[in-house]
Protein backbone atom coordinates (compact mmCIF):
# COMPACT_ATOMS: atom_id res chain seq x y z
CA UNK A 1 7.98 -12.38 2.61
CA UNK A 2 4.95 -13.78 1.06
CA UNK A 3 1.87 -11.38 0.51
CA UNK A 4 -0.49 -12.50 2.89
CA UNK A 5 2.48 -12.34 5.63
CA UNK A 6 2.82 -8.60 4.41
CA UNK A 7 -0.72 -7.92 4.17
CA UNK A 8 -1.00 -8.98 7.80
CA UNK A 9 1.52 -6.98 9.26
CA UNK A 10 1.04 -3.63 7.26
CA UNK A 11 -2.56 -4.02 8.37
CA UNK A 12 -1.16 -4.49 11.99
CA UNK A 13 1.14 -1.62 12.13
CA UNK A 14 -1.72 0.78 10.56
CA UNK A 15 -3.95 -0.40 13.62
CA UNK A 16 -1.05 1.21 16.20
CA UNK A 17 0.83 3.82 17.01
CA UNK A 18 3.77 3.92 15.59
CA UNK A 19 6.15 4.46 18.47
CA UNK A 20 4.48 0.83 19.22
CA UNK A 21 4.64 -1.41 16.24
CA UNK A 22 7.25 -4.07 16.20
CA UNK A 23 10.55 -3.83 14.06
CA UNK A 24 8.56 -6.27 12.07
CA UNK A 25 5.85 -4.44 11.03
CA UNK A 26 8.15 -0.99 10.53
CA UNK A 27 9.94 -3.12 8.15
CA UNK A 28 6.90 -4.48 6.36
CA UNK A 29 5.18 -0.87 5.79
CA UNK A 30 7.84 0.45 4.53
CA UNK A 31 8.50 -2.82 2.48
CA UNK A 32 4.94 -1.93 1.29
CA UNK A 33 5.24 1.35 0.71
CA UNK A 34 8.25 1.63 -1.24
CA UNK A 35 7.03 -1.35 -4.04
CA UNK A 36 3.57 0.00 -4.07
CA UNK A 37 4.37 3.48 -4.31
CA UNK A 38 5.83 3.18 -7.28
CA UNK A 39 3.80 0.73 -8.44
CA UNK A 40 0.62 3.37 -7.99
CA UNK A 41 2.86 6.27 -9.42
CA UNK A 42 3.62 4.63 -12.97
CA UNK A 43 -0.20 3.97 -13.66
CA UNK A 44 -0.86 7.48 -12.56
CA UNK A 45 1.78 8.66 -14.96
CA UNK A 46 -0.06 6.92 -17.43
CA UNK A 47 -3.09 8.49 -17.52
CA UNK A 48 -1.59 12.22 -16.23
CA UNK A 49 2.01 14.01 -17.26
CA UNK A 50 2.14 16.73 -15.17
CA UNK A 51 4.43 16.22 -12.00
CA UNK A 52 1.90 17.78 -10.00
CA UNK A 53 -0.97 16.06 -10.86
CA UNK A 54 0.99 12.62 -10.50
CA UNK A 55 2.03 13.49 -6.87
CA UNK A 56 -1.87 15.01 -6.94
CA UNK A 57 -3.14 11.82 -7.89
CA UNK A 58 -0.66 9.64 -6.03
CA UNK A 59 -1.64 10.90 -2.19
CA UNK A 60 -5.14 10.64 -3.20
CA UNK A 61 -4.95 6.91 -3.84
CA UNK A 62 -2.86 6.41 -0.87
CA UNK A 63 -5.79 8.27 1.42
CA UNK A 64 -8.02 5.48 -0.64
CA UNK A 65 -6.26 2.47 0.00
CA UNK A 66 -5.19 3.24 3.84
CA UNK A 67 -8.64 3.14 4.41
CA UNK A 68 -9.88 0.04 2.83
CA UNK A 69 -6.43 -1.56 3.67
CA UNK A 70 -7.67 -2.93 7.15
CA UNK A 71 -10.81 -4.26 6.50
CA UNK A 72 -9.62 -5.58 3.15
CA UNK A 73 -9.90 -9.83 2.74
CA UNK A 74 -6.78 -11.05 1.23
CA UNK A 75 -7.28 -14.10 -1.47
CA UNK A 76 -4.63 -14.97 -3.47
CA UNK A 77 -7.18 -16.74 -5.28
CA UNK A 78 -8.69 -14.06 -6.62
CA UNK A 79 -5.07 -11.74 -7.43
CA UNK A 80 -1.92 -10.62 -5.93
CA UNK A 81 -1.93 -7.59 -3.62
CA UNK A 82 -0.36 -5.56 -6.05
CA UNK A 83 -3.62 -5.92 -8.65
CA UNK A 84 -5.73 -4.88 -6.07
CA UNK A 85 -3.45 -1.85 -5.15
CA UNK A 86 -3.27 -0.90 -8.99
């Protein structure tokens, strides 16, 4: 799926309920989630060791980015979704 495909349909299924986003959407958070989980939890790992502080650290960005997520412009001009995440 290309990024801006992904971008708009995680930014979709944040904007409903859940028992009301398509199989589509489901399938693209999750996509999401799963790459840029552990894409977030290496460079936190970097900078802290402690298992607590990573998983700490880790929710914290997530509370970050689910709130600039929706309003965010993507331009693959200017990087690939997974710069801006990290």
């Amino acid at each position: 799926m290309l990024e801006q495909e992904l971008v708009r349909l995680v930014k979709s299924f944040l904007g409903r309920r859940k028992s009301v986003a398509t199989a589509e959407e489901c399938r693209a958070w999750e996509d999401f989630f799963v790459t840029y989980d552990a894409m977030i939890r290496v460079t936190v790992r970097r900078i802290h060791k402690a298992v607590d502080v990573v998983d700490d650290v880790t929710q914290d960005v997530w509370v970050v980015l689910m709130r600039k997520l929706p309003k965010w412009k993507f331009d693959p001009v200017i990087g690939s979704i997974g710069a801006w995440v990290t």
